[in-house]
C-alpha atoms as a PDB file:
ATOM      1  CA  UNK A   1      88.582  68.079  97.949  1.00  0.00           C
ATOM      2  CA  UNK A   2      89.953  66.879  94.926  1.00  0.00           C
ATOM      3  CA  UNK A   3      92.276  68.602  91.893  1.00  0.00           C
ATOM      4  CA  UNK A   4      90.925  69.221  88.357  1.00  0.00           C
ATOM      5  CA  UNK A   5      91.917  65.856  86.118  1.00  0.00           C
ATOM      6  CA  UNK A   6      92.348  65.123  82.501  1.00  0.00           C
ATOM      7  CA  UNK A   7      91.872  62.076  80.156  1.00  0.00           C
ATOM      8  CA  UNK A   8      94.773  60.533  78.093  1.00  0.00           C
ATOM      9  CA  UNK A   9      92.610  59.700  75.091  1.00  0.00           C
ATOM     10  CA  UNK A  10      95.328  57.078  74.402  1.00  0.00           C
ATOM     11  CA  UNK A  11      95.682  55.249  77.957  1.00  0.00           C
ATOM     12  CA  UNK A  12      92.385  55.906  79.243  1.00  0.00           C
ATOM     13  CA  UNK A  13      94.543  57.045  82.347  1.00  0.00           C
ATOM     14  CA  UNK A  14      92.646  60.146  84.376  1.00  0.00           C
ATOM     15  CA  UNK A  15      95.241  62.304  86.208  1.00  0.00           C
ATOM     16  CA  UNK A  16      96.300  65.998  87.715  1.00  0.00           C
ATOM     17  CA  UNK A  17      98.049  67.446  84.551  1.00  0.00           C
ATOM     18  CA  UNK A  18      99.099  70.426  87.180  1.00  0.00           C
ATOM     19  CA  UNK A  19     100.311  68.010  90.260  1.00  0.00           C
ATOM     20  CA  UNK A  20     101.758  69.417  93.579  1.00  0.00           C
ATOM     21  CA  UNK A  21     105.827  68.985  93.576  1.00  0.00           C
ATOM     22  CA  UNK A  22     107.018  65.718  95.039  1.00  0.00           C
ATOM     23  CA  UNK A  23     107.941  67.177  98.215  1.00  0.00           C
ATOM     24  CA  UNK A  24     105.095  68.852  99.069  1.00  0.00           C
ATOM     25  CA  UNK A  25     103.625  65.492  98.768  1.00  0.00           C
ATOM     26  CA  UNK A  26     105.910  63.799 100.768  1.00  0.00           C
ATOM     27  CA  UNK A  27     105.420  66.652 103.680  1.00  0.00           C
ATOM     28  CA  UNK A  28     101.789  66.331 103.700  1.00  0.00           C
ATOM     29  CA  UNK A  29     102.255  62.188 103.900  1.00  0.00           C
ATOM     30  CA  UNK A  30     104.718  62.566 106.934  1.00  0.00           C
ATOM     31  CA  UNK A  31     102.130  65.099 108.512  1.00  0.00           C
ATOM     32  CA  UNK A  32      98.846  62.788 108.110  1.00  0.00           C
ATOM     33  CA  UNK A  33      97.067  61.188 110.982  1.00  0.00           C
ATOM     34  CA  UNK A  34      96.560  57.265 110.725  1.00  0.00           C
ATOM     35  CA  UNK A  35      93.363  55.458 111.353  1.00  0.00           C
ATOM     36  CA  UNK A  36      92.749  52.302 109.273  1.00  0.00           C
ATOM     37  CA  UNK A  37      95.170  49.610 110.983  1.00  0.00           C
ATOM     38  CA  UNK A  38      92.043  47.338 111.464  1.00  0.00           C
ATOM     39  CA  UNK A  39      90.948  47.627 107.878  1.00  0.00           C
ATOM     40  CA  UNK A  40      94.241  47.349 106.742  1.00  0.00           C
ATOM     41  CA  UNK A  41      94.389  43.494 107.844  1.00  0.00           C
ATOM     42  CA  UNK A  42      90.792  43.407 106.353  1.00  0.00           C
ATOM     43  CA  UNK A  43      92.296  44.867 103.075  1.00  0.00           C
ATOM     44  CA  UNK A  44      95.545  42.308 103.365  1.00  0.00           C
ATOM     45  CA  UNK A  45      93.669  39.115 103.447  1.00  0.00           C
ATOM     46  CA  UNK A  46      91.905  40.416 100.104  1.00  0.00           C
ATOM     47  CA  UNK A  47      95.214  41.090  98.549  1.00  0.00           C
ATOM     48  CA  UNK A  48      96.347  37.673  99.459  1.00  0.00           C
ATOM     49  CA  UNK A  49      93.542  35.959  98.186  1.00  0.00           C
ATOM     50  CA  UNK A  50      93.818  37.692  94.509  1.00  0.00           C
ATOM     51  CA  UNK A  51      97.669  37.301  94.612  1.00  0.00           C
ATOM     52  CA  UNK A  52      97.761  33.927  95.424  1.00  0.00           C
ATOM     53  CA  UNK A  53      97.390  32.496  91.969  1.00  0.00           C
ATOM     54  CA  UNK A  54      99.925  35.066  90.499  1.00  0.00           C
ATOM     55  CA  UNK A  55     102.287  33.410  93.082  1.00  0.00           C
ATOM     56  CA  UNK A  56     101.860  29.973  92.084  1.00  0.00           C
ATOM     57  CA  UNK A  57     103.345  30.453  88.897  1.00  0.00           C
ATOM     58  CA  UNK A  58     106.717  32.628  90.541  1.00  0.00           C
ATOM     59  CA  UNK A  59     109.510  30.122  90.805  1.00  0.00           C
ATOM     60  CA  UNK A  60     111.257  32.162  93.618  1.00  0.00           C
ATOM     61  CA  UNK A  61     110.314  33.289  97.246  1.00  0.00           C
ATOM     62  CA  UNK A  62     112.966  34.789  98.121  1.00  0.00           C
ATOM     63  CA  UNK A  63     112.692  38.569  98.958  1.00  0.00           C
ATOM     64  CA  UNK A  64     109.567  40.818  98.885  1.00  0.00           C
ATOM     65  CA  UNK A  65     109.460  44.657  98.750  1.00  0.00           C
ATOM     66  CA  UNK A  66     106.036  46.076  99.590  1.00  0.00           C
ATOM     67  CA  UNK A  67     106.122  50.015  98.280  1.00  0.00           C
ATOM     68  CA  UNK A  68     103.704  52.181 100.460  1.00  0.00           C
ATOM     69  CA  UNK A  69     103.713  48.839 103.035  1.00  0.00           C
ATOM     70  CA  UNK A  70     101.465  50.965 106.050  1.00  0.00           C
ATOM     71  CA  UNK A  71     101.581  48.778 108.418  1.00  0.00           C
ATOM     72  CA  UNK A  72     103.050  45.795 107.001  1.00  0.00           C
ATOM     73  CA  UNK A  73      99.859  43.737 107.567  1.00  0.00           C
ATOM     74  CA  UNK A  74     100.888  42.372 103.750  1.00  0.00           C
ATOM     75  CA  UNK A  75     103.812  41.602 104.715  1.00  0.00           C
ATOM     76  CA  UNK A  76     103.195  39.087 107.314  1.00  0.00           C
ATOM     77  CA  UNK A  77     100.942  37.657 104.753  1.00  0.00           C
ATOM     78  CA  UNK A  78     104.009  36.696 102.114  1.00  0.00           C
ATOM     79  CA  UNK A  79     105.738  35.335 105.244  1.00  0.00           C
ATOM     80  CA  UNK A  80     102.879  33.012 105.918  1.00  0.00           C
ATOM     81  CA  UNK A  81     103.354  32.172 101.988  1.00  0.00           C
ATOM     82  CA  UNK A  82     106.948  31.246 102.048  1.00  0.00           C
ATOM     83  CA  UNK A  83     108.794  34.373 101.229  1.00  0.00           C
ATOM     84  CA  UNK A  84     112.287  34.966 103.620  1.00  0.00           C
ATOM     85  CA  UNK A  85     113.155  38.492 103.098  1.00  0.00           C
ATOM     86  CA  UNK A  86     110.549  41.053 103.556  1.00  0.00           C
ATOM     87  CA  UNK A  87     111.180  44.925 103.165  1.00  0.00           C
ATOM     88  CA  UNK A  88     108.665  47.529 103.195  1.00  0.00           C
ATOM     89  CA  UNK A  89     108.704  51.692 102.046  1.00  0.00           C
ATOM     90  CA  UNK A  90     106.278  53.658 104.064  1.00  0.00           C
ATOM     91  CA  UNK A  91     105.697  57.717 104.342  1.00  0.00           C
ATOM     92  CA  UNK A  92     103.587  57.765 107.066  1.00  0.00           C
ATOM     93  CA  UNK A  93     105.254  57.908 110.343  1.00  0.00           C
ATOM     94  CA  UNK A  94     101.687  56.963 112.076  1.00  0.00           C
ATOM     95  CA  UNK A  95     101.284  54.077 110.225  1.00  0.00           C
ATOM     96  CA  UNK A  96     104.188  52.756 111.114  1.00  0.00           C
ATOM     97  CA  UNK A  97     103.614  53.532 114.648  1.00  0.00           C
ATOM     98  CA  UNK A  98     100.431  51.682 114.203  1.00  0.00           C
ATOM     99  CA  UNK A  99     102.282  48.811 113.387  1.00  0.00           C
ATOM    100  CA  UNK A 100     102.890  45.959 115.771  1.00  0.00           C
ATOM    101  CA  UNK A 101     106.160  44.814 116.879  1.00  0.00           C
ATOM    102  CA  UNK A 102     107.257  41.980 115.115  1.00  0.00           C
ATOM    103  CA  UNK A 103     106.216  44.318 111.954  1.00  0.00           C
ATOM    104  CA  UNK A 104     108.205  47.342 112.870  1.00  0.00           C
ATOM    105  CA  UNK A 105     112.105  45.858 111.701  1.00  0.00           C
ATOM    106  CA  UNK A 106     110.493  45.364 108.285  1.00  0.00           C
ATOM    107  CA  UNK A 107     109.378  48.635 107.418  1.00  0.00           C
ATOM    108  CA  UNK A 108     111.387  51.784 106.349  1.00  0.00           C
ATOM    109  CA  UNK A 109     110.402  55.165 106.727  1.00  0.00           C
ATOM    110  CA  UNK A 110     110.148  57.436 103.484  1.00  0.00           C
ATOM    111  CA  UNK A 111     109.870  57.299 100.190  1.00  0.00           C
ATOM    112  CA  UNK A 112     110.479  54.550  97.553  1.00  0.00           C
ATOM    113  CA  UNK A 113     113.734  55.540  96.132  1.00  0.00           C
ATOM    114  CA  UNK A 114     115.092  53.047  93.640  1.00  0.00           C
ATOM    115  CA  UNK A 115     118.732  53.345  94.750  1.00  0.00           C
ATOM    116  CA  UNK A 116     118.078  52.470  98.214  1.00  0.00           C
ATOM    117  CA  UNK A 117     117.733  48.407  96.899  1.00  0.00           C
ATOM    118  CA  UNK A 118     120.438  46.481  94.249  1.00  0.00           C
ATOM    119  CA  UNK A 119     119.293  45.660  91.459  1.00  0.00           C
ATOM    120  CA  UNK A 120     118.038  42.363  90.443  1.00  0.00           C
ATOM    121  CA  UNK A 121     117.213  41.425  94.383  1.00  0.00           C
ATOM    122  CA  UNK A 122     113.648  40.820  94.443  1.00  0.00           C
ATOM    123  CA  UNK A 123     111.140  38.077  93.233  1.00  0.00           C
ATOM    124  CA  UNK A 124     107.988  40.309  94.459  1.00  0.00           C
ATOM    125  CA  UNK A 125     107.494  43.836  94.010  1.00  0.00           C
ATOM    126  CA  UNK A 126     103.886  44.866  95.052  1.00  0.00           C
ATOM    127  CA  UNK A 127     102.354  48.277  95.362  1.00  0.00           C
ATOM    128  CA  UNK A 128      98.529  48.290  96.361  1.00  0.00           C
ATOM    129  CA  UNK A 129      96.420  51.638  96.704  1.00  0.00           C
ATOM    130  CA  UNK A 130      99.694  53.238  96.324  1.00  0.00           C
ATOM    131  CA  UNK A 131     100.442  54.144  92.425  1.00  0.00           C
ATOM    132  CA  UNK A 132      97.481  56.668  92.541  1.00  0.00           C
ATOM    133  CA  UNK A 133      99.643  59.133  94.736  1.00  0.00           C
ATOM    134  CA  UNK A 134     102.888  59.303  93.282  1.00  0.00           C
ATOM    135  CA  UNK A 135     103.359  62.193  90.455  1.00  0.00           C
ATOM    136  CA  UNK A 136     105.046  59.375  88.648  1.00  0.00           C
ATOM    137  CA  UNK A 137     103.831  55.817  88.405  1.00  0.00           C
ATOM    138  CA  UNK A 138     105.722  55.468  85.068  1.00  0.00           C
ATOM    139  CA  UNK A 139     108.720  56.137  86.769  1.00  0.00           C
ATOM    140  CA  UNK A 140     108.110  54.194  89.585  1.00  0.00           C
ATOM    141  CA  UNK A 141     107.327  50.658  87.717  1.00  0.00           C
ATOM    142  CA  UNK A 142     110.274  51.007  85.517  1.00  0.00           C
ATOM    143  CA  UNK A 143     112.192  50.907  88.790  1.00  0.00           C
ATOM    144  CA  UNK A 144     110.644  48.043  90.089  1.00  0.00           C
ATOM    145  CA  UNK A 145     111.284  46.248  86.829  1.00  0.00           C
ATOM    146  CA  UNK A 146     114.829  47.018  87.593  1.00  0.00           C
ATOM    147  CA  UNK A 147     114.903  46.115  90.717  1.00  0.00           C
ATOM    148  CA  UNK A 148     113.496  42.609  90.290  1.00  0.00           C
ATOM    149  CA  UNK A 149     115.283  39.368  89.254  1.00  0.00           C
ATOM    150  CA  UNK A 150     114.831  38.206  85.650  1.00  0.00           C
ATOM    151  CA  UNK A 151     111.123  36.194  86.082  1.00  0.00           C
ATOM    152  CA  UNK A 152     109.838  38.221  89.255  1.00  0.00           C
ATOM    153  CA  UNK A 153     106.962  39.769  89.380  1.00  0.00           C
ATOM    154  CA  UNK A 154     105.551  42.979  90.019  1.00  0.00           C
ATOM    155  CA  UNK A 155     101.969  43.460  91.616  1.00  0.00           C
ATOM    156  CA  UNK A 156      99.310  46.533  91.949  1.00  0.00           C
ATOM    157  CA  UNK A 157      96.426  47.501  93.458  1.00  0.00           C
ATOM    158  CA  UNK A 158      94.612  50.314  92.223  1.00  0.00           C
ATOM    159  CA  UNK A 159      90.989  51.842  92.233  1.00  0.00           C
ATOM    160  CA  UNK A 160      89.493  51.169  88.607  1.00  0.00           C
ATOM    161  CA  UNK A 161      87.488  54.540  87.869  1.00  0.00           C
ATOM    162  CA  UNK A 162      85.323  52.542  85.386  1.00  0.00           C
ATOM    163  CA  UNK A 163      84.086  49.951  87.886  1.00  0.00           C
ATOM    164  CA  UNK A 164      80.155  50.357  87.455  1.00  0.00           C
ATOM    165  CA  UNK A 165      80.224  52.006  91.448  1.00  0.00           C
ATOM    166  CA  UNK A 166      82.683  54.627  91.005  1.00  0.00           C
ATOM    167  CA  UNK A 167      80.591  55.293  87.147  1.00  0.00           C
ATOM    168  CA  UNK A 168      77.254  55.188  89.563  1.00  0.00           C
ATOM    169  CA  UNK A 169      78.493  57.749  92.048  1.00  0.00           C
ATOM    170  CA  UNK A 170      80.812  60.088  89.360  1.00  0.00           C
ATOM    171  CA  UNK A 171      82.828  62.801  91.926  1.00  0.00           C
ATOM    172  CA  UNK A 172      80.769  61.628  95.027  1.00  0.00           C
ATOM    173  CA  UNK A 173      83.177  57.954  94.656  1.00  0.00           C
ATOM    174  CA  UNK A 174      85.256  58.144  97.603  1.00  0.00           C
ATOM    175  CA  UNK A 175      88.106  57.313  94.997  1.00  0.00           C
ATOM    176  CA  UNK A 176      87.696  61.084  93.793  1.00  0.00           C
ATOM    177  CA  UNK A 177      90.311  62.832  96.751  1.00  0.00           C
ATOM    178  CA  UNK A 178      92.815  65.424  97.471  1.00  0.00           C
ATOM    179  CA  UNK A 179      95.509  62.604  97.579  1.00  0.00           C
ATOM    180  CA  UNK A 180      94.979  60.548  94.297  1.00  0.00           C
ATOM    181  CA  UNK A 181      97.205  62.176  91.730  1.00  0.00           C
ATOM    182  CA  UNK A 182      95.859  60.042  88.885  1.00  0.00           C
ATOM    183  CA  UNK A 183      92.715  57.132  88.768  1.00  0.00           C
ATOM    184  CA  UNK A 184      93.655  54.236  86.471  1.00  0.00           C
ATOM    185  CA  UNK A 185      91.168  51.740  84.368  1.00  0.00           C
ATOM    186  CA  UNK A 186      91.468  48.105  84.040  1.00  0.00           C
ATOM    187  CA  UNK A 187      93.253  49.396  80.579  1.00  0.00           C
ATOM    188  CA  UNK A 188      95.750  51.778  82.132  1.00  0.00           C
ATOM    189  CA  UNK A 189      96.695  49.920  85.267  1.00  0.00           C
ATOM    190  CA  UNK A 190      97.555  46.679  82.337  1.00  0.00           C
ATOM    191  CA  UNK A 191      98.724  49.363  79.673  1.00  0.00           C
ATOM    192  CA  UNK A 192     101.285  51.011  82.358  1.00  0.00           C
ATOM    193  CA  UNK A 193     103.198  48.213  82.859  1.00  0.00           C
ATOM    194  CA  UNK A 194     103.361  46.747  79.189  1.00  0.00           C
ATOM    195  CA  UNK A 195     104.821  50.154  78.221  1.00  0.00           C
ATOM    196  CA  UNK A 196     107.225  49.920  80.930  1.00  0.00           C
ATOM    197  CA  UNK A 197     108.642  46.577  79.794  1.00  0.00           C
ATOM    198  CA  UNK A 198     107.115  43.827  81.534  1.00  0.00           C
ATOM    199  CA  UNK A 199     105.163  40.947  79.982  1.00  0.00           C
ATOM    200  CA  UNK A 200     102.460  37.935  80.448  1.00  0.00           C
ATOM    201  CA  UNK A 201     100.437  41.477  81.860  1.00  0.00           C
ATOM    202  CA  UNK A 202      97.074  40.558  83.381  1.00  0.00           C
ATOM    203  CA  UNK A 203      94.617  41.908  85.463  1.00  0.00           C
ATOM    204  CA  UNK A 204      91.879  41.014  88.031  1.00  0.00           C
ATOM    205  CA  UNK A 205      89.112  42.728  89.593  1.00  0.00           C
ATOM    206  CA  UNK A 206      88.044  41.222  93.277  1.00  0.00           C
ATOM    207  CA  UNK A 207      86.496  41.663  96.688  1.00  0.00           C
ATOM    208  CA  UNK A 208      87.072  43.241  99.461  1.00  0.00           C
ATOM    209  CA  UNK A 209      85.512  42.245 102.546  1.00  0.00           C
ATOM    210  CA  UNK A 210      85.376  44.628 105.421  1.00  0.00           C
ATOM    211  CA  UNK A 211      83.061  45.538 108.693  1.00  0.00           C
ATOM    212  CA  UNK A 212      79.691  47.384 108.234  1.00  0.00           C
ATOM    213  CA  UNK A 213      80.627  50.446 109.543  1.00  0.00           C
ATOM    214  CA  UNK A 214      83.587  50.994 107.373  1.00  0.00           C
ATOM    215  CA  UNK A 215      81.617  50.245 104.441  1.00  0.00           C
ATOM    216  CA  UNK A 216      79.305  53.003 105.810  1.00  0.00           C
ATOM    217  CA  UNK A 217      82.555  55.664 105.909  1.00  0.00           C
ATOM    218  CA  UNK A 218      82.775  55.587 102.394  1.00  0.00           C
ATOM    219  CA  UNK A 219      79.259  56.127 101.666  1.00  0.00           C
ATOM    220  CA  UNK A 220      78.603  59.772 100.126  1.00  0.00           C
ATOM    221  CA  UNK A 221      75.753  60.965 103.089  1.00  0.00           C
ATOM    222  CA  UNK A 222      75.972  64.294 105.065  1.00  0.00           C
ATOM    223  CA  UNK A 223      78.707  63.915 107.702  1.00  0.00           C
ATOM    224  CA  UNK A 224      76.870  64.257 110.992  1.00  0.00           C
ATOM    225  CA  UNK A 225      74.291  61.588 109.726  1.00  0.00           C
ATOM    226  CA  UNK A 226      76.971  59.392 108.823  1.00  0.00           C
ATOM    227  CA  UNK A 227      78.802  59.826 112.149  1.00  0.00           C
ATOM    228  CA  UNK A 228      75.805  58.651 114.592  1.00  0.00           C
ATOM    229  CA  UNK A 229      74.974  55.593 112.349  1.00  0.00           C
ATOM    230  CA  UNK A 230      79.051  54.781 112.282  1.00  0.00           C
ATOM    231  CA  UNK A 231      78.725  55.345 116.247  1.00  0.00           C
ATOM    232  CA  UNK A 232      75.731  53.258 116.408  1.00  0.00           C
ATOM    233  CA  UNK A 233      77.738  50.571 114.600  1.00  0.00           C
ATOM    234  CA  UNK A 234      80.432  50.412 115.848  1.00  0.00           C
ATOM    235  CA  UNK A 235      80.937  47.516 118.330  1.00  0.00           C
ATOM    236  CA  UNK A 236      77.790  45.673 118.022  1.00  0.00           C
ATOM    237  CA  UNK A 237      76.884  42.139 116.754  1.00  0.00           C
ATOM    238  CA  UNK A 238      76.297  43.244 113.311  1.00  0.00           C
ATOM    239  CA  UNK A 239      79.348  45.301 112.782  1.00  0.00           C
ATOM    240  CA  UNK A 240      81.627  42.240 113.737  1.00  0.00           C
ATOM    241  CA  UNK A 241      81.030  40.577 110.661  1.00  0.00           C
ATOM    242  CA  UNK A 242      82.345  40.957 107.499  1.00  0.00           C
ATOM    243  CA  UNK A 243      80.485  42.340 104.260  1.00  0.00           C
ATOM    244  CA  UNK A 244      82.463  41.143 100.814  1.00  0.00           C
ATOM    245  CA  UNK A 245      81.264  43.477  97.841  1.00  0.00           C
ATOM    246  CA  UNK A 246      83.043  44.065  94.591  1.00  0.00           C
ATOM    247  CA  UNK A 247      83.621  47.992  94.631  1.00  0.00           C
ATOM    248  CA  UNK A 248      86.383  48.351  91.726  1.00  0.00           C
ATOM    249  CA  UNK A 249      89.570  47.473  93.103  1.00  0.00           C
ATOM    250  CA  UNK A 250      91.637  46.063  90.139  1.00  0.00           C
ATOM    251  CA  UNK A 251      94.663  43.950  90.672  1.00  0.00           C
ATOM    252  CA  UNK A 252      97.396  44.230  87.883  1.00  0.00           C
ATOM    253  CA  UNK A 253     100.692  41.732  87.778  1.00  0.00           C
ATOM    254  CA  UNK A 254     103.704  41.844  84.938  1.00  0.00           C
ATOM    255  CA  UNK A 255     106.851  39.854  84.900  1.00  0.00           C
ATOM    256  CA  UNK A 256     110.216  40.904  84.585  1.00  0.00           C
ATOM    257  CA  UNK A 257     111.701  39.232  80.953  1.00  0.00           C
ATOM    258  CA  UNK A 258     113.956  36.275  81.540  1.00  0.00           C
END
């Protein structure tokens, strides 16, 4: 379930050097079921937690774009932080549907395309657990940089394939899938975006904090076993609290030159 990858020996990027075409993976995005709302608001208090000291240095709070937004849980997040203009790009017509209704006039349906937005009109740009399944994350970070206003900011998310878990587990790591076009490093996620022409690039590694039994989803086991103990989980004492582990998400931020 995954397709054959190479190694740029000069990014350290891994990626599908014979990708599916753009609209076949736009068809199979529209297409997808939706199941993860309640870890999504797990995932978007992590986000906001690593973000929040890229924010404090952003002079403006203007307008946010959130690029593969799912159910905009993020997005309520940067309202809570101050920003007035909030606009997220989602695929998946189930995740939106998944959203709730004070979400919903946020979010628009498709794909990121660059000349839906005017240039120079955001101060935050994020993409998390996105950049892996586009054919072109060069492409789409050059837009961003275009699309934000002299100082913003753009922010990712992505899986960092030499975190010592995803080394541990090698093509069991539930990072290895059908849907991930490429699997960054700490170096590539930082490199991609000082190529692309933003600058003070850094980079962050953090935790994620979710519920027992969708830690236990991601664990390579056979699939019946892992369906009674999720079962067995699922609504009990134990699986309403909240497990924080570092597993090798890596956030990356670069500003747009003044």
């Amino acid at each position: 379930m995954s397709h054959a990858m190479v190694r740029c020996r000069v990014c350290d990027l891994a990626y599908v050097d014979r990708a599916p075409s753009q609209a076949t993976l736009a068809a199979s995005y529209h297409e997808a079921d939706y199941d993860s709302a309640d870890e999504a608001e797990d995932a978007a208090d992590a986000y906001a937690r690593a973000i929040a000291p890229v924010l404090e240095t952003l002079k403006g709070r203007g307008a946010a774009l959130e690029i593969g937004t799912g159910t905009g849980a993020f997005l309520e997040r940067l309202q809570k932080a101050g920003f007035q203009e909030l606009v997220g790009v989602e695929p998946s017509p189930a995740a939106i549907a998944a959203a709730p209704a004070h979400r919903k006039p946020w979010i628009r349906e498709g794909i990121f395309v660059e000349q839906d937005f005017a240039p120079g009109s955001f101060d935050l740009i994020c993409c998390f657990m996105t950049l892996e399944h586009v054919r072109d994350p060069g492409a789409l970070v050059a837009s961003a940089r275009r699309l934000l206003k002299p100082g913003g900011v753009f922010v990712s998310v992505t899986h960092d394939r030499r975190a010592w878990l995803n080394r541990l587990l090698g093509c069991r790591s539930p990072i290895v899938d059908i849907e991930h076009m490429q699997l960054f490093s700490d170096e590539s996620a930082k490199g991609l975006l000082a190529r692309n022409g933003y600058v003070e690039v850094g980079g962050a590694s953090f935790r994620n904090a979710y519920s027992p039994s969708y830690w236990l989803r991601l664990v390579p086991m056979p699939d019946r076993l892992k369906s009674n103990l999720t079962a067995a989980l699922r609504g009990t004492w134990l699986d309403r609290r909240k497990l924080a582990a570092n597993v090798g998400n890596f956030m990356s931020w670069g500003f747009r030159p003044h």
